[in-house]
Protein backbone atom coordinates (compact mmCIF):
# COMPACT_ATOMS: atom_id res chain seq x y z
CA UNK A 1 -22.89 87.46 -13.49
CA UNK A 2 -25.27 84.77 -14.65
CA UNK A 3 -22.87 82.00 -13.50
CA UNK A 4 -22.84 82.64 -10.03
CA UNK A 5 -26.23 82.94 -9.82
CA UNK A 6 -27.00 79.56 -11.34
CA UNK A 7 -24.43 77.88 -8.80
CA UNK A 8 -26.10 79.64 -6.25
CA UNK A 9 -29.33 78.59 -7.04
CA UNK A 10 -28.19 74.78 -7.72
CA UNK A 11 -26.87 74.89 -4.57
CA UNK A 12 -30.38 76.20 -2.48
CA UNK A 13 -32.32 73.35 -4.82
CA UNK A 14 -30.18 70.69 -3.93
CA UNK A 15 -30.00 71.75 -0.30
CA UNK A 16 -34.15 71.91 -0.25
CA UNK A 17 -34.32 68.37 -2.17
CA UNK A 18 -32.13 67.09 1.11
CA UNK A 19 -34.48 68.70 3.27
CA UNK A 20 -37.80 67.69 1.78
CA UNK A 21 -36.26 64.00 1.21
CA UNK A 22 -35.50 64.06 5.42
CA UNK A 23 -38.59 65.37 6.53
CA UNK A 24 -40.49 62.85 4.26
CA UNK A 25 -38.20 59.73 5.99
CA UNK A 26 -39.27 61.13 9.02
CA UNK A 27 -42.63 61.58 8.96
CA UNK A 28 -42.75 57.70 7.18
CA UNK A 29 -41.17 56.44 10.48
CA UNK A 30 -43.10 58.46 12.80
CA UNK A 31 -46.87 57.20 11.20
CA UNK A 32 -46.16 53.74 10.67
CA UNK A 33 -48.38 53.93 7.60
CA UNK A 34 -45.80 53.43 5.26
CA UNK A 35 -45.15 49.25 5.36
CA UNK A 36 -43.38 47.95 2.66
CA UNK A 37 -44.48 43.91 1.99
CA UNK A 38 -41.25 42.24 0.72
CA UNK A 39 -43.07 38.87 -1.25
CA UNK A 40 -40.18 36.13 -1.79
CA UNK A 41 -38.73 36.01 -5.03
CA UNK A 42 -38.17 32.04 -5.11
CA UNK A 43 -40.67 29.49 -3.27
CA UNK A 44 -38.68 28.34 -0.15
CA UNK A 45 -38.62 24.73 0.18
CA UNK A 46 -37.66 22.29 3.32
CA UNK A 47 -33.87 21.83 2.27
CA UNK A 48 -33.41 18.99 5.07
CA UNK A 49 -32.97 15.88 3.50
CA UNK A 50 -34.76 12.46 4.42
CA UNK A 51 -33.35 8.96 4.24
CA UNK A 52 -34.08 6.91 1.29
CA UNK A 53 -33.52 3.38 0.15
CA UNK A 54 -30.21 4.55 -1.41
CA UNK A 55 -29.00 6.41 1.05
CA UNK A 56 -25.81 4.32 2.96
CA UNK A 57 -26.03 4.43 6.40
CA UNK A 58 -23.05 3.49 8.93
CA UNK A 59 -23.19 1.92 12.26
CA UNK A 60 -20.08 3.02 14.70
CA UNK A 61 -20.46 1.00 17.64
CA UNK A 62 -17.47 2.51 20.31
CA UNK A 63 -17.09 0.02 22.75
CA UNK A 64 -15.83 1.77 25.98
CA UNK A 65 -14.54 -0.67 28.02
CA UNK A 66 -12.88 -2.50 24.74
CA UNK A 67 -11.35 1.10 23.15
CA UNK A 68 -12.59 -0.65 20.34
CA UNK A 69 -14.81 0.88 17.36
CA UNK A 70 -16.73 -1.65 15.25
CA UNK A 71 -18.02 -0.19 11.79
CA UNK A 72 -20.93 -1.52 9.98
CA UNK A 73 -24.14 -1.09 8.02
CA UNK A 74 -27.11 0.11 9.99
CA UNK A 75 -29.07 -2.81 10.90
CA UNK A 76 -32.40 -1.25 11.12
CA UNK A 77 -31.95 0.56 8.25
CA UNK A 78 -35.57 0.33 7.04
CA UNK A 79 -36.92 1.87 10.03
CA UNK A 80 -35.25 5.41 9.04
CA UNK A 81 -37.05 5.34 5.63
CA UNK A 82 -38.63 8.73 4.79
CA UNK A 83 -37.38 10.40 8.05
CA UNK A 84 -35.39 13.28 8.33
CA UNK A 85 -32.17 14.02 10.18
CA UNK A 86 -34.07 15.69 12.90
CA UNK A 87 -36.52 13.24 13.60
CA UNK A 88 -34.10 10.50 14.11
CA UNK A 89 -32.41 12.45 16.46
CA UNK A 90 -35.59 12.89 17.98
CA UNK A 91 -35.62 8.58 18.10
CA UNK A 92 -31.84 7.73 19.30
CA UNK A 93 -30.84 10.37 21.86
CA UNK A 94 -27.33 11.34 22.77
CA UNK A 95 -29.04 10.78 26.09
CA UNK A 96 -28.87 7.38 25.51
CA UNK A 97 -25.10 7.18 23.57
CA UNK A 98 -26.05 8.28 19.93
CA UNK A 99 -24.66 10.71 17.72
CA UNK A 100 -26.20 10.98 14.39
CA UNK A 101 -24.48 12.99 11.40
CA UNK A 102 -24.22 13.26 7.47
CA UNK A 103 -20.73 12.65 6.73
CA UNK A 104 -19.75 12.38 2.57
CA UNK A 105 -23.43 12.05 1.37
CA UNK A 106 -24.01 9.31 3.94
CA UNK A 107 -26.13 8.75 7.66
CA UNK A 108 -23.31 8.32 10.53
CA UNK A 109 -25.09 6.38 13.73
CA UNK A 110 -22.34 6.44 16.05
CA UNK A 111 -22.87 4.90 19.42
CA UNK A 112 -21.56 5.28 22.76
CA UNK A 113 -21.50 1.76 24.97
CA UNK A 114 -20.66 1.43 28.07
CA UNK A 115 -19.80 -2.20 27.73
CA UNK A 116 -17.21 -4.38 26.37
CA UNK A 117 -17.53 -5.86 22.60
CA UNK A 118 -18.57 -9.06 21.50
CA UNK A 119 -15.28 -9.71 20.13
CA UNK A 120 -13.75 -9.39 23.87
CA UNK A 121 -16.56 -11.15 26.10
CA UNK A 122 -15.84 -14.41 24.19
CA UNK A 123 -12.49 -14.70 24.58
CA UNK A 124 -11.48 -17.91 26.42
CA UNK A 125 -8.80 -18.76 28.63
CA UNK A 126 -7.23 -21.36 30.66
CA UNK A 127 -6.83 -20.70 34.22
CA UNK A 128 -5.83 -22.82 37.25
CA UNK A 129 -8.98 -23.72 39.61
CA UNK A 130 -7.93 -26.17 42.34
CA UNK A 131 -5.04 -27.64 40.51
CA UNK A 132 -7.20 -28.44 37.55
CA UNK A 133 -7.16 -26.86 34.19
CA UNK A 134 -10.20 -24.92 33.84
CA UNK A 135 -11.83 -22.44 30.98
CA UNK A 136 -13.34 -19.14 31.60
CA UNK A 137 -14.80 -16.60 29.00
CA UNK A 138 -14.23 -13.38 29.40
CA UNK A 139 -13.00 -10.08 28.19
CA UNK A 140 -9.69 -9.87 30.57
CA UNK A 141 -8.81 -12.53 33.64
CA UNK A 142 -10.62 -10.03 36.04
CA UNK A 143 -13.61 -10.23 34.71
CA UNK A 144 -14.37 -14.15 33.18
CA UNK A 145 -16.79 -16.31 33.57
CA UNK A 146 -16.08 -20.01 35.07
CA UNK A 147 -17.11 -22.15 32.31
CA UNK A 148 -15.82 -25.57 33.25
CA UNK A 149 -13.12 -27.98 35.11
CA UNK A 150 -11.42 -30.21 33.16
CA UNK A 151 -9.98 -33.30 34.35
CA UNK A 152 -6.14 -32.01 33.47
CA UNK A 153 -4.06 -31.68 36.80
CA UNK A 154 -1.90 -28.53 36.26
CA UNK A 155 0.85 -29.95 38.61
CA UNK A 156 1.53 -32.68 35.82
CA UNK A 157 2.41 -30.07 32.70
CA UNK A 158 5.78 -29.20 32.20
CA UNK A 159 6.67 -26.28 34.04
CA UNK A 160 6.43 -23.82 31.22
CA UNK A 161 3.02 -24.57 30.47
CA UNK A 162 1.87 -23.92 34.01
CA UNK A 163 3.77 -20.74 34.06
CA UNK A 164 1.96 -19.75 31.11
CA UNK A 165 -1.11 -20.67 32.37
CA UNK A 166 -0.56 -18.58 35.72
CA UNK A 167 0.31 -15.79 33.59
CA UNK A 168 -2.76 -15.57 31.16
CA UNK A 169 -1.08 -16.83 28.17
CA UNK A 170 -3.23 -19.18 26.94
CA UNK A 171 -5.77 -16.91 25.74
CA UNK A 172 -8.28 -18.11 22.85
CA UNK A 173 -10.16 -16.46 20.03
CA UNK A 174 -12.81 -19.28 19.60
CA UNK A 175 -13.33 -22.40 20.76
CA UNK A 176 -11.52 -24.75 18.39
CA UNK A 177 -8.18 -23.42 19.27
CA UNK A 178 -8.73 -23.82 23.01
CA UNK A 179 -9.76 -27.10 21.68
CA UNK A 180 -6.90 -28.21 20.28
CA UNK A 181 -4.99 -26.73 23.34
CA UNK A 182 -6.68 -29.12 25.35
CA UNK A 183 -5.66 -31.95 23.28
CA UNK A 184 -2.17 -31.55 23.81
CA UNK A 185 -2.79 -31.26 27.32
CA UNK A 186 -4.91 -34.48 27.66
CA UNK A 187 -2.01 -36.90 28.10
CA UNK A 188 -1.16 -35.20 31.40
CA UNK A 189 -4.28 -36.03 32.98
């Protein structure tokens, strides 16, 4: 008979301990007294990194008009010194064709313009003005520059040539080989 009675009364002190741990909970939530300060186990330090004098930082010029992408080292490179990813966001905007990113432990500037690249706005070609053979610079034969007449008649080359020329295929990558094109047109003069 002494068994049941111990299970019964294991039974009423564990549901009382229940109760009493409840009402306590309660009464904790209800005051507001009860605030628990949780102090930070480890100091928290600023985890964003800033640029240093090792730090290699690429220049992605995307030239819109070209669909070309020119890839460099960051020219003003000493001018990030010491900041942080943040603040040179803060100094070259997306507004204005930047995106900035770390990318493999390095600083990606990539910009956005609206133009055509240095590569393409010194191209040279021949083109026909007035019957003479005459050089423009330019990224494409729509938009070139007239940079001079030259004393070469186009109706005296051969045929070919002044095909060629009507159809943009004498298109130069500096100016020695237009040069040197111009040479071998000189005895038609």
């Amino acid at each position: 008979m002494k068994k049941p009675r111990l299970g019964v009364l294991l039974i009423l002190i564990l549901l009382a301990s229940f109760a009493l741990g409840y009402s306590l909970s309660y009464l904790a939530q209800s005051q507001g007294n009860w605030t628990i300060s949780r102090k930070p186990a480890v100091n928290i330090v600023s985890l964003e990194r800033s640029i240093q004098k090792d730090t290699a930082i690429v220049w992605e010029r995307e030239y819109i008009r070209s669909g070309k992408m020119l890839v460099s080292d960051f020219t003003y490179k000493e001018a990030l010194f010491g900041k942080t990813l943040a603040e040179i966001r803060q100094q070259y905007t997306a507004a204005n064709g930047f995106r900035i990113i770390w990318q493999n432990q390095a600083l990606i500037v990539h910009q956005r313009i609206d133009d055509w690249s240095p590569e393409d706005k010194a191209k040279l070609r021949l083109k026909v003005y007035q019957d003479r053979v005459a050089v423009y610079q330019g990224p494409d034969r729509e938009n070139d520059t007239l940079l001079r007449v030259t004393g070469i008649k186009c109706s005296r080359l051969p045929v070919q040539v002044q095909q060629e020329i009507q159809t943009g295929q004498y298109e130069f990558a500096n100016k020695q080989a237009l040069n040197d094109a111009l040479e071998n047109m000189d005895e038609y003069q």
